[in-house]
Protein backbone atom coordinates (compact mmCIF):
# COMPACT_ATOMS: atom_id res chain seq x y z
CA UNK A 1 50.11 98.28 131.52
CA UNK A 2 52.16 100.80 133.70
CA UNK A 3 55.28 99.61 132.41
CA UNK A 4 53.85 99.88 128.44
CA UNK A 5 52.84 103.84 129.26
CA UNK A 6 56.29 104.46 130.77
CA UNK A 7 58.42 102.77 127.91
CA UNK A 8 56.61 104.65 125.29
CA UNK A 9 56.80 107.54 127.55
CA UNK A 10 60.63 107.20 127.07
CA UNK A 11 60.76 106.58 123.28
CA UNK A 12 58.66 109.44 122.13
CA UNK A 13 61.11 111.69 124.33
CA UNK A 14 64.18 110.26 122.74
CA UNK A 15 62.29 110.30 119.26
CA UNK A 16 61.78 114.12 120.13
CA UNK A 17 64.92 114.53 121.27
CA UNK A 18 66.20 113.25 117.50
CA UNK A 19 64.09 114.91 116.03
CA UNK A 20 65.22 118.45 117.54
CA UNK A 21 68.77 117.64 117.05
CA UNK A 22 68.63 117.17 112.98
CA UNK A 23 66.79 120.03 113.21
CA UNK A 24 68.96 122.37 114.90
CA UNK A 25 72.33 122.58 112.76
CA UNK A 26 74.13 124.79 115.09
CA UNK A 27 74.51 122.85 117.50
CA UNK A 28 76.37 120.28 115.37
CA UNK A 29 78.62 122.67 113.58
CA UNK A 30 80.00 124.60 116.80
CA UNK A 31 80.55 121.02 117.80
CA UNK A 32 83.03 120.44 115.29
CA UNK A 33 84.56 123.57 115.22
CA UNK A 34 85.22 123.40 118.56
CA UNK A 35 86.95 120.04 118.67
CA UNK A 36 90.79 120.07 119.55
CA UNK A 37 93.58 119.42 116.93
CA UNK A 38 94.61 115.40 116.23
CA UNK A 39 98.35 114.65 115.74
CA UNK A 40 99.32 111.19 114.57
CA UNK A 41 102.63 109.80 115.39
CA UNK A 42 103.16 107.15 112.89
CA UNK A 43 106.43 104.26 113.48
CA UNK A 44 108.62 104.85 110.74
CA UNK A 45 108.36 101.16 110.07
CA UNK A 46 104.78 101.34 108.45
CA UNK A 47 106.17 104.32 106.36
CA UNK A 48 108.50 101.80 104.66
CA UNK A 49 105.72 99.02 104.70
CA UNK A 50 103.74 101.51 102.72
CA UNK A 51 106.32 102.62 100.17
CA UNK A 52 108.04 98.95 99.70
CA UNK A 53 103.76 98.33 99.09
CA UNK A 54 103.69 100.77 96.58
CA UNK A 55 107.32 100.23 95.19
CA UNK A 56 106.27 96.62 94.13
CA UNK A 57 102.38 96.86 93.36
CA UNK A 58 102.49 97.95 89.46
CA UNK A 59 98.93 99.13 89.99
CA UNK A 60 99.44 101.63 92.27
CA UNK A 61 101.31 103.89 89.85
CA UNK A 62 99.53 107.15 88.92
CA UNK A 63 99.89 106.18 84.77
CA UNK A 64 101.65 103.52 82.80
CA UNK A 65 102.93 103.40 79.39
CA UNK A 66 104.95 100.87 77.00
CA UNK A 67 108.47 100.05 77.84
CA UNK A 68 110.57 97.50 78.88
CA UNK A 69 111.53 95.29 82.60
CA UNK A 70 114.20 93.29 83.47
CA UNK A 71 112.26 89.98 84.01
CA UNK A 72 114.56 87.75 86.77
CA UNK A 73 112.50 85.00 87.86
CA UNK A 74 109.51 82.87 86.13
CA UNK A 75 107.94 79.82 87.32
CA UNK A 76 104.64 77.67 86.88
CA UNK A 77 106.18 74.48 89.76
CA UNK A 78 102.86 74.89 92.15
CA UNK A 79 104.94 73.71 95.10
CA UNK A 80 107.21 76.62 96.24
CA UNK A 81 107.47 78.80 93.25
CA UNK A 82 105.44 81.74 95.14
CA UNK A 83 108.13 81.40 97.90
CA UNK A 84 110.96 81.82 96.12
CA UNK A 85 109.52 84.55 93.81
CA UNK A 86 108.61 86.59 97.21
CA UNK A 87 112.36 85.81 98.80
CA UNK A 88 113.88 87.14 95.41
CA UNK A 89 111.78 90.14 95.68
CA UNK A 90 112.50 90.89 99.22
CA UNK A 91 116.65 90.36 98.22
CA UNK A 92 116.09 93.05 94.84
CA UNK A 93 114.53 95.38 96.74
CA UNK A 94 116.81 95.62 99.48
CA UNK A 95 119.73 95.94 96.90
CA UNK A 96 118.66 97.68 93.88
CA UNK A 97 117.38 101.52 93.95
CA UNK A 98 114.59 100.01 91.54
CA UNK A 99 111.43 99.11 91.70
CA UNK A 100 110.51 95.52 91.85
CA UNK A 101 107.42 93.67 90.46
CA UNK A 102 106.14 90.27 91.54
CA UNK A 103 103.10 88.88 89.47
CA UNK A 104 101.04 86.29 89.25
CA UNK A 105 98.90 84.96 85.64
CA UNK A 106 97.85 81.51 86.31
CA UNK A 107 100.37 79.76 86.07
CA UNK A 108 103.40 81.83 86.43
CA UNK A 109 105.30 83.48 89.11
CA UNK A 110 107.22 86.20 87.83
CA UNK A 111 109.88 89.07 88.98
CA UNK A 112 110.71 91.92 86.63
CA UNK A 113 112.43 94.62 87.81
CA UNK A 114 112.51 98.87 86.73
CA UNK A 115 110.45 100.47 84.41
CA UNK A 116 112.93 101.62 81.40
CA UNK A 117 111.47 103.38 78.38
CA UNK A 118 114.31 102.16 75.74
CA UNK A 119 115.79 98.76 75.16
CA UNK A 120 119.07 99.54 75.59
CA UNK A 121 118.15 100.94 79.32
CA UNK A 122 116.79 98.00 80.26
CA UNK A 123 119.83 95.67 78.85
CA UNK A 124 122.67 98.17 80.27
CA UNK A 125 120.39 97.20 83.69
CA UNK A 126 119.97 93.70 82.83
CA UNK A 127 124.06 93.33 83.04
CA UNK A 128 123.93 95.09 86.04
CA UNK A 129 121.89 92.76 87.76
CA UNK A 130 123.61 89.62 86.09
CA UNK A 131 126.44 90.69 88.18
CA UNK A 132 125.39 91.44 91.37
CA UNK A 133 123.26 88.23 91.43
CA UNK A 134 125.14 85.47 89.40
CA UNK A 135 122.34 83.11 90.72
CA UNK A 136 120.44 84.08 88.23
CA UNK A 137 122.37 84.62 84.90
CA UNK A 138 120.38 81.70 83.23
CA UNK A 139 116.94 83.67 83.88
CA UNK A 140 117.59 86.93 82.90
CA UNK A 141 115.96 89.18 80.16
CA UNK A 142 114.38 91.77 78.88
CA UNK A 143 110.59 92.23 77.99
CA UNK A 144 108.48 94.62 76.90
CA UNK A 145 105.61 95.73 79.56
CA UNK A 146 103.48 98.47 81.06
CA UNK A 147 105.91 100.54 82.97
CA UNK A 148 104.78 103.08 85.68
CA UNK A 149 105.91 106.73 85.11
């Protein structure tokens, strides 16, 4: 019985004690103000994580409109096909200054690269690439898309 009279003893002074802090909105604010500066060092290394991120995610771009990629790689073989679309990638974007999209619509695996507003842009481009990568002069073309600008 003693120990029942003590424990709600307790609890109604940390209710009260709740109860008096939402209540008293000074307190809290001259907390706050009062707190010291934060700096974050950040490893340059998630910077580039971050931008290659946005670089290659189409849906992180602030507004799209019609125009045209270079598409460089398309597959539906279910065994290794997201593999080699993610090593191709990886090789674009540490070559070209463009960006580089991998996609996925059931089935297909697909790499386009840039966001060109003409036709001609994106086949002046299109040679580019069919040069620097003669891997892939079979696979290369140009198709119309939602482009990030």
């Amino acid at each position: 019985m003693v120990k029942k009279i003590i424990i709600s003893f307790c609890l109604c002074l940390v209710f009260s004690k709740i109860v008096s802090a939402q209540t008293d909105s000074s307190e809290l604010s001259s907390f706050f103000t009062s707190m010291p500066n934060v700096e974050l060092y950040q490893d340059t290394a998630i910077s580039t994580l971050i931008s290659n991120l946005i670089i290659s995610n189409p849906y992180l771009g602030s507004s799209t409109e019609k125009g045209f990629r270079v598409q460089v790689y398309s597959s539906n073989q279910q065994q290794g096909a997201k593999e080699e679309a993610q090593a191709l990638r990886d090789e674009l974007l540490s070559t070209l200054r463009l960006s580089v999209y991998l996609t996925y619509n059931s089935p297909m695996w697909k790499v386009r690269v840039g966001d060109f507003t003409t036709r001609s842009e994106a086949e002046e481009w299109r040679d580019v690439i069919k040069k620097q990568f003669p891997k892939l002069q079979g696979n290369i073309y140009v198709v119309p898309d939602d482009i990030n600008r």
